[in-house]
Protein backbone atom coordinates (compact mmCIF):
# COMPACT_ATOMS: atom_id res chain seq x y z
CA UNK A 1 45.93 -35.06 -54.98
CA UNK A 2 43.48 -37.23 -56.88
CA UNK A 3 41.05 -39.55 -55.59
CA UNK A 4 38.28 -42.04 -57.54
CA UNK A 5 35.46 -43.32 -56.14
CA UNK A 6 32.57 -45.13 -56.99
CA UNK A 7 28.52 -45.57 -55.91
CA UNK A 8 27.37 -49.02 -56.14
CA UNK A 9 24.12 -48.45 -54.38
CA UNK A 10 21.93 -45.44 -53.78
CA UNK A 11 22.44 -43.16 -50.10
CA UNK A 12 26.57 -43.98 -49.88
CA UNK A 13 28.97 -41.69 -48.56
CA UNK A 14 32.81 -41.23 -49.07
CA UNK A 15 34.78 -40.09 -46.05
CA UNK A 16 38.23 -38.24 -46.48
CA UNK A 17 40.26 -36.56 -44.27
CA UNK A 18 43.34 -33.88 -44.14
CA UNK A 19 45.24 -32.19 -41.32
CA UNK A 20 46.39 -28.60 -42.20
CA UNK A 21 47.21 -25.26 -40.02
CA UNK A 22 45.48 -21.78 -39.89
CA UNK A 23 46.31 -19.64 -42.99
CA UNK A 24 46.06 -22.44 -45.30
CA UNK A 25 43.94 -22.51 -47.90
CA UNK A 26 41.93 -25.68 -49.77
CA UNK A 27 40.50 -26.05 -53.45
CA UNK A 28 38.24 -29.23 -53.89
CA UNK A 29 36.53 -30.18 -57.05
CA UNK A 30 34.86 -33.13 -57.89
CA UNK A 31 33.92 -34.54 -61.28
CA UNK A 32 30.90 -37.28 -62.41
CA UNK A 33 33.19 -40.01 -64.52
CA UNK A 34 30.24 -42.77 -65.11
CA UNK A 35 26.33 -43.20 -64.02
CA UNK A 36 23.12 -40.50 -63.08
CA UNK A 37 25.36 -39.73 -60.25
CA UNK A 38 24.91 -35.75 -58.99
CA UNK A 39 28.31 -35.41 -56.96
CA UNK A 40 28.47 -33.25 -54.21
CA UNK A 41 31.31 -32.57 -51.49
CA UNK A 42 30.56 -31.13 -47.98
CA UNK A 43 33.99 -29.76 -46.27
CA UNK A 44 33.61 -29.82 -42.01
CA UNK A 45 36.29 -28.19 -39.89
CA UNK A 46 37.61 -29.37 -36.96
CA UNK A 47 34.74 -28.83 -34.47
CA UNK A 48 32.88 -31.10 -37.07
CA UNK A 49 30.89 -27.82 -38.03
CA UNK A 50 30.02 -28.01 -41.97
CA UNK A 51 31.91 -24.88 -43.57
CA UNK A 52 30.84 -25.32 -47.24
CA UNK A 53 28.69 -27.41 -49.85
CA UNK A 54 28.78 -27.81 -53.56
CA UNK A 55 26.83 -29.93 -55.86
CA UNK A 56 26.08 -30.35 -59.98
CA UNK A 57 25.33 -32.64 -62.16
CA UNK A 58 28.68 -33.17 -63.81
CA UNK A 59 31.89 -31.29 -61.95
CA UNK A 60 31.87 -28.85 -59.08
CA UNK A 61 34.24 -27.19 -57.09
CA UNK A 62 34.66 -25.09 -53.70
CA UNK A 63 37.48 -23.44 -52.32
CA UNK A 64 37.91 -22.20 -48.55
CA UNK A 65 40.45 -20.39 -46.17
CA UNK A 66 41.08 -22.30 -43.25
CA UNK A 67 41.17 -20.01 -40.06
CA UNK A 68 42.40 -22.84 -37.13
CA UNK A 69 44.76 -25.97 -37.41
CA UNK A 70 43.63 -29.58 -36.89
CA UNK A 71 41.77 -32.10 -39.01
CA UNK A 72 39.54 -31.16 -41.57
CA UNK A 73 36.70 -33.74 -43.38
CA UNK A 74 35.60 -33.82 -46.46
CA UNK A 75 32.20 -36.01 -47.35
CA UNK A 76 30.95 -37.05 -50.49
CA UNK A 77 27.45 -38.29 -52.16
CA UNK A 78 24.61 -37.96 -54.47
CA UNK A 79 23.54 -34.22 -54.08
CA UNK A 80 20.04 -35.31 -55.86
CA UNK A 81 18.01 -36.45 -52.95
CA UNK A 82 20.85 -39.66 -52.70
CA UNK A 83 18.86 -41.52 -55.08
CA UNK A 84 21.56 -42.00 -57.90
CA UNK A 85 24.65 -44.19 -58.24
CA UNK A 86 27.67 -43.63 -60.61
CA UNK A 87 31.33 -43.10 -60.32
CA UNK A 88 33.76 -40.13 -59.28
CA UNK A 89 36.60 -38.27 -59.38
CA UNK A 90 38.00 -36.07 -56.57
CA UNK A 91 41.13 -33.47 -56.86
CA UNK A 92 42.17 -32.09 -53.59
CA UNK A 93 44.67 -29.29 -53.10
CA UNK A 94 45.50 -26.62 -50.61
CA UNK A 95 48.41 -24.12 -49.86
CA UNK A 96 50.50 -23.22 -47.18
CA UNK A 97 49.92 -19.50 -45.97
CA UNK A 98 52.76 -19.60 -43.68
CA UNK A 99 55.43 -20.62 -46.87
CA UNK A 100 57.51 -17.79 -48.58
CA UNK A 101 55.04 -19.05 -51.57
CA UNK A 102 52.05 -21.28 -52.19
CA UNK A 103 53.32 -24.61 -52.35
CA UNK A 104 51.10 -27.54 -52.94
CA UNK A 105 51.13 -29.90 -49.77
CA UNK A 106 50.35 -33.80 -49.89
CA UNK A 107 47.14 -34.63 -48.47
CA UNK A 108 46.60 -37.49 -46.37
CA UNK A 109 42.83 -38.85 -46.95
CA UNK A 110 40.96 -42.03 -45.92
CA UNK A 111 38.17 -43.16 -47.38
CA UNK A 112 35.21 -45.07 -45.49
CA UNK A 113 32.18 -46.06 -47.81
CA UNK A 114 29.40 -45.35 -45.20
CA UNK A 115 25.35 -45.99 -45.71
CA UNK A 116 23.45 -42.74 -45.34
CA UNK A 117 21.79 -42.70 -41.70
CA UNK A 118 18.06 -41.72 -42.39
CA UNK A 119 17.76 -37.66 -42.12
CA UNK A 120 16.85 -36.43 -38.14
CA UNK A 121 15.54 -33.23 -39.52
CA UNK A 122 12.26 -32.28 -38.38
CA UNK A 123 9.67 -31.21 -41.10
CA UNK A 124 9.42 -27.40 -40.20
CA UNK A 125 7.43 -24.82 -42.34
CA UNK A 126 8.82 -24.03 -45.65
CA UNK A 127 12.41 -24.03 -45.89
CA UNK A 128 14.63 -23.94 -42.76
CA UNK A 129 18.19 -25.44 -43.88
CA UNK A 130 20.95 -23.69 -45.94
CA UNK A 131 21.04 -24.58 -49.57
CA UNK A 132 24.14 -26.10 -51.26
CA UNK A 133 26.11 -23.90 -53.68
CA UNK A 134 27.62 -25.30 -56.83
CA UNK A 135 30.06 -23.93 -59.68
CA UNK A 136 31.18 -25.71 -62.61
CA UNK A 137 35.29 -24.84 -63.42
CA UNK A 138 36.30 -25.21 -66.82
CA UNK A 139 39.76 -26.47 -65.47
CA UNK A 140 42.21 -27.21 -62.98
CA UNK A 141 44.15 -24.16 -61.14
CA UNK A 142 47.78 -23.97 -60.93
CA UNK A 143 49.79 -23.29 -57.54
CA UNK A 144 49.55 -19.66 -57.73
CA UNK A 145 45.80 -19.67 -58.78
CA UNK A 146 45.11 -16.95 -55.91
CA UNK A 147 47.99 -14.48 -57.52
CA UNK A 148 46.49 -15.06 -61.09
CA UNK A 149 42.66 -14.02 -59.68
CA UNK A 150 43.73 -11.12 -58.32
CA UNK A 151 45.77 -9.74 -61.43
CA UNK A 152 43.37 -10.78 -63.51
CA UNK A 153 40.30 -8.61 -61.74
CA UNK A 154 42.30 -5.94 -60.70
CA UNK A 155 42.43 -5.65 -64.83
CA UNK A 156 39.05 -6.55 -65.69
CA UNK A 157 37.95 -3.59 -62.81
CA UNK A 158 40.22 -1.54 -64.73
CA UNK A 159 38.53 -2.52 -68.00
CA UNK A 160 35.11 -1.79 -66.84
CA UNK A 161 35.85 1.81 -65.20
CA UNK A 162 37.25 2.78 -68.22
CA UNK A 163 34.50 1.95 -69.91
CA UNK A 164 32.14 3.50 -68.16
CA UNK A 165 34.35 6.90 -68.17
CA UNK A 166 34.22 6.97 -71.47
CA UNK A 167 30.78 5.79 -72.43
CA UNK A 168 28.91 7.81 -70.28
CA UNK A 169 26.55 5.62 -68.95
CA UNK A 170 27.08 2.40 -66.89
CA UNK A 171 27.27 -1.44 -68.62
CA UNK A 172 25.12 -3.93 -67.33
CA UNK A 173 27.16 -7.25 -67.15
CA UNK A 174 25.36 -9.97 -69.07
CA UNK A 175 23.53 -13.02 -66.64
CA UNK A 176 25.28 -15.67 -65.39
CA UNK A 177 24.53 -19.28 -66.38
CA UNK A 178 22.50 -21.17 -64.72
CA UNK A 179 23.64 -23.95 -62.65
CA UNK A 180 21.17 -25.80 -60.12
CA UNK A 181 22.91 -25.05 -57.62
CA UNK A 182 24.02 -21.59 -58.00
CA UNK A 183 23.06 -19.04 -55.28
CA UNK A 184 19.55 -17.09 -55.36
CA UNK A 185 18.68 -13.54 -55.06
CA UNK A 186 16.62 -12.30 -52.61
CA UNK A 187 13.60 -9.88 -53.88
CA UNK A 188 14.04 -7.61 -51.25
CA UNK A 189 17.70 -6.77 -52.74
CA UNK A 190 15.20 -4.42 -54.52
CA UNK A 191 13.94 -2.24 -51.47
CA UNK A 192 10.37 -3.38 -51.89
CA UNK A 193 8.99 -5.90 -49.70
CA UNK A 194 9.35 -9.76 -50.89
CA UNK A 195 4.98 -9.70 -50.70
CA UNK A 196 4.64 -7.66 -53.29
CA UNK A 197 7.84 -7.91 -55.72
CA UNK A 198 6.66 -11.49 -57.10
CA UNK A 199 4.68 -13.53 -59.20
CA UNK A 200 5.41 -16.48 -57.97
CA UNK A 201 5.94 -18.74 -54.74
CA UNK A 202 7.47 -21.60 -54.52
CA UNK A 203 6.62 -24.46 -51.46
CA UNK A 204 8.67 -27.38 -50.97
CA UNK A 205 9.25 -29.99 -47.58
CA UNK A 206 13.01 -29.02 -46.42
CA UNK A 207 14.18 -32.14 -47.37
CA UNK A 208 13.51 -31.19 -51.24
CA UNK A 209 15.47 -27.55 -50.08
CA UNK A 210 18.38 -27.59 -52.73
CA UNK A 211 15.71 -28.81 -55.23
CA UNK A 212 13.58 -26.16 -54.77
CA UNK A 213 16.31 -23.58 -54.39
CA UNK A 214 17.90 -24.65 -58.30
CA UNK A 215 14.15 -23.91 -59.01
CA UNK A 216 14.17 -20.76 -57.62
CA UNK A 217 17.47 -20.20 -59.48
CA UNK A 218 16.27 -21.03 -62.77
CA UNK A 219 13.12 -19.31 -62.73
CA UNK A 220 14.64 -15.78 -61.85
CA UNK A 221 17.51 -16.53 -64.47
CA UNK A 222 14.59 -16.45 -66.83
CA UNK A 223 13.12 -12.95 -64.80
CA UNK A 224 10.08 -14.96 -63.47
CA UNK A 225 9.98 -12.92 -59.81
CA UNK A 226 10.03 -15.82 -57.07
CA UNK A 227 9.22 -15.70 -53.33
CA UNK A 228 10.69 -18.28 -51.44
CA UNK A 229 11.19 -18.74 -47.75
CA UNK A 230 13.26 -18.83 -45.98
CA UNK A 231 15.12 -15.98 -48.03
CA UNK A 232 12.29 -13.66 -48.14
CA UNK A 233 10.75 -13.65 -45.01
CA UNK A 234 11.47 -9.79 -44.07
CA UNK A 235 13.31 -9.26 -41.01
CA UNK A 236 10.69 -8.87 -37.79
CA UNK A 237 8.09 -10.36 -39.58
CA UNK A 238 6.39 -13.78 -38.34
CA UNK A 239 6.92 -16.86 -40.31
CA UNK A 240 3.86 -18.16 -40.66
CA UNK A 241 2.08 -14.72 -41.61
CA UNK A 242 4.67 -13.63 -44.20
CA UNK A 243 4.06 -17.06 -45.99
CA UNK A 244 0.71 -16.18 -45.59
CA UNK A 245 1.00 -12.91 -47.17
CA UNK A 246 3.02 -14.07 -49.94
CA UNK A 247 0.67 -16.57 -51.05
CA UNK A 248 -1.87 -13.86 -51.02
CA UNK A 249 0.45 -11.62 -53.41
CA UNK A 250 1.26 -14.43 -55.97
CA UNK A 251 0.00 -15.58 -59.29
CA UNK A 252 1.24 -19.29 -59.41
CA UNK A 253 2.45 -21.51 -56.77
CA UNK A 254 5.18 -23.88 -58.03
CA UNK A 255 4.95 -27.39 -55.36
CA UNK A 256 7.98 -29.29 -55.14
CA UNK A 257 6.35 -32.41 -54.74
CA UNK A 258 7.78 -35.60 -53.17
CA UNK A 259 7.17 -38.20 -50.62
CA UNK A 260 8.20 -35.93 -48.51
CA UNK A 261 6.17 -32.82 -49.42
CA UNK A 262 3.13 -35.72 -49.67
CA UNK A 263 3.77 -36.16 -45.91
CA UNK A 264 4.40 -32.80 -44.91
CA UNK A 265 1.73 -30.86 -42.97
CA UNK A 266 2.68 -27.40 -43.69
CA UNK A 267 3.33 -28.24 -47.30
CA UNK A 268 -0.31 -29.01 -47.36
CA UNK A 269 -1.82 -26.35 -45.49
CA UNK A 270 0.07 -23.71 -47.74
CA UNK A 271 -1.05 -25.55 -51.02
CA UNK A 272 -5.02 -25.68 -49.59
CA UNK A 273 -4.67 -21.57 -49.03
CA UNK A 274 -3.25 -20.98 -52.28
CA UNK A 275 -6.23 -23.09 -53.22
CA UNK A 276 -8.84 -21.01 -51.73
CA UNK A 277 -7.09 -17.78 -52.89
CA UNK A 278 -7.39 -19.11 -56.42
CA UNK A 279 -3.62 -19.19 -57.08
CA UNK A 280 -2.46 -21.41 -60.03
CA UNK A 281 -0.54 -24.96 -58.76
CA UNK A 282 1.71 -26.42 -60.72
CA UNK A 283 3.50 -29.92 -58.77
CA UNK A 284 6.81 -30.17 -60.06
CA UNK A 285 7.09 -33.92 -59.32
CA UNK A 286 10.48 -35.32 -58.13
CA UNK A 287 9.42 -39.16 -57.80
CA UNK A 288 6.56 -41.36 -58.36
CA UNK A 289 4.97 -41.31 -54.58
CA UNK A 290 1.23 -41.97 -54.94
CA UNK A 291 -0.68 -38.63 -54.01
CA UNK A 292 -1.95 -38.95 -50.49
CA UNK A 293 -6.33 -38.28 -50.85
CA UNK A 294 -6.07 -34.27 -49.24
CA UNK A 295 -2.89 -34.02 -51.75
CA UNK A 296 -4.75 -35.40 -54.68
CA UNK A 297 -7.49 -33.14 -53.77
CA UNK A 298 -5.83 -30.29 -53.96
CA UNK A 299 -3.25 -30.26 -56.69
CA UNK A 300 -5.89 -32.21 -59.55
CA UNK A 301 -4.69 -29.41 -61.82
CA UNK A 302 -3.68 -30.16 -65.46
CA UNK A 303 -0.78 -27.78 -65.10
CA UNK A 304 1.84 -30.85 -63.91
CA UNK A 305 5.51 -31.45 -64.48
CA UNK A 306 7.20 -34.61 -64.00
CA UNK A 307 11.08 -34.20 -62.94
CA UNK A 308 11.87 -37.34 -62.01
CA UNK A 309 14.52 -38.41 -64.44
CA UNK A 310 17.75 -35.95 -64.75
CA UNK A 311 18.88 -33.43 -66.47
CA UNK A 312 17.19 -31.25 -63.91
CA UNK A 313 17.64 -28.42 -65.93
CA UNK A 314 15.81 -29.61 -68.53
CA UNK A 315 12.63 -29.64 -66.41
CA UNK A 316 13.14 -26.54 -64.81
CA UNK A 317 13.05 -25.22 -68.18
CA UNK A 318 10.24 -26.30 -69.11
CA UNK A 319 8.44 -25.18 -66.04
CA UNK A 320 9.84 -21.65 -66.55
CA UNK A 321 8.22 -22.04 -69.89
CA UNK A 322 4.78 -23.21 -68.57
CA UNK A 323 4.74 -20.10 -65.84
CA UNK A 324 5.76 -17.55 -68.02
CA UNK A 325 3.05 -18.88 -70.80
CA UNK A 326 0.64 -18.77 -67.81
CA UNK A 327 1.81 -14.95 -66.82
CA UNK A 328 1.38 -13.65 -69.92
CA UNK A 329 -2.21 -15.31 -70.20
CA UNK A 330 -3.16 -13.24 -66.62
CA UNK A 331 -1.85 -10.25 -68.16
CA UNK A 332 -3.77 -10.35 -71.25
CA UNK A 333 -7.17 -11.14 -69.10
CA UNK A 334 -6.32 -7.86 -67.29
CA UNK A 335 -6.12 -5.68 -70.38
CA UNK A 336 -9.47 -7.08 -71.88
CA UNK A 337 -11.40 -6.05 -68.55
């Protein structure tokens, strides 16, 4: 089922709703049709517990198997801090697991234009809240979309065995594209603790999280090695002492900076350590907020990158220019010494 909506002012959310029974399964995507607008969808179960989030700057999608019966929400807004407006385009469709075969089933939605209550998150050190995913589908999937996966990578598995069998040696698959908000990889996937496996660190308020987390993203796309917490903070080690240590271990610090990071006390403190440790800063600004004096003292750096007008990608690029520009300057110092 397909739904439009539109944005007239910045910080509005659409409500929807569906009823469906355990063993069904939902496919949501969501398409920009006019404005800046970044849509993104948030599906809640029926405890009201969120179960998954997707935003992009053009179409995004999510699918989900729902394990108990009752009513099930779906919210949308502007995934970009809620500052843009713009029209949408929402395509809802689940199927029955208890049918002989999927079936598409009508789904009952209401929509209630809400404001956006003001965020009761608390500013915690670095990063605390789960970042959004986000996939871009080049189309829409038929009824039996779940059969047609399947086939298709039991095939593609078969493919790729084969091909190593015969090759001899294993194929490495090529990197994914980068979307902003695509899932990162942790640096201690690697076996080798996330202090030392980095050149970089990135510090952000957690309101900025899915910001700095498409950073984060785009910067190891490009191989730059990122730290970022909360994702590489190593298991029995304190929070405030493995930031510590990372900033220690880094080259650059990349500072999402915002209002909110203006405002933000451990924002600040990690930026004045990085400062004494002699760690390159470069604020990767996301609005125009006037730097606070301690803030102005501290990041009066020429290395600054504005990124307050979309495409986001755009500006993540050229900050993964800028740092690996700035790398390759530290590594020639080393070899002249």
């Amino acid at each position: 089922m397909a739904k439009s909506g539109s944005f007239k002012t910045p910080g509005l959310v659409d409500s929807y709703s569906f009823s469906a029974v355990t063993g069904d399964a939902v496919v949501i995507r969501i398409s920009k049709t006019a404005g800046d607008l970044w849509p993104r969808i948030t599906l809640y179960g029926p405890p009201g517990t969120e179960l998954k989030r997707a935003y992009s700057s053009t179409t995004t999608e999510i699918s989900y198997p729902l394990t108990s019966s009752g009513t099930y929400s779906i919210l949308v807004d502007d995934g970009y801090r809620g500052s843009y407006t713009g029209d949408y385009s929402l395509f809802t469709q689940f199927t029955s697991g208890s049918a002989s075969e999927a079936v598409i089933l009508p789904v009952i939605t209401t929509i209630s234009p809400t404001v956006k209550p003001p965020s009761s998150v608390q500013r915690t050190p670095t990063g605390e809240q789960p970042a959004p995913t986000g996939s871009t589908p080049a189309s829409d999937f038929p009824v039996n979309y779940l059969i047609v996966i399947i086939i298709a990578g039991i095939i593609i598995g078969v493919i790729v065995i084969s091909a190593k069998k015969f090759s001899g040696k294993p194929r490495t698959a090529a990197p994914p594209r980068f979307d902003p908000g695509m899932p990162t990889t942790s640096s201690s996937d690697t076996r080798i603790s996330g202090t030392v496996n980095h050149d970089v660190i990135i510090s952000y308020s957690t309101f900025d999280k899915p910001i700095a987390d498409a950073v984060c993203a785009g910067l190891e796309y490009r191989g730059i090695r990122c730290w970022i917490a909360p994702r590489d903070i190593l298991a029995g080690v304190n929070y405030q002492e493995g930031i510590i240590d990372a900033i220690n271990t880094s080259k650059i610090m990349v500072l999402i900076y915002s209002s909110h990071a203006n405002e933000s006390p451990h924002v600040i403190r990690e930026a004045t350590i990085a400062m004494s440790k002699k760690v390159i800063i470069i604020p990767f600004r996301l609005d125009d907020a006037p730097l606070s004096k301690t803030m102005e003292f501290i990041i009066s750096t020429p290395h600054w990158l504005d990124a307050i007008t979309p495409p986001l990608e755009k500006h993540i690029e050229e900050l993964g220019n800028t740092i690996q520009i700035l790398l390759e300057n530290e590594r020639n110092k080393r070899k002249t010494v």
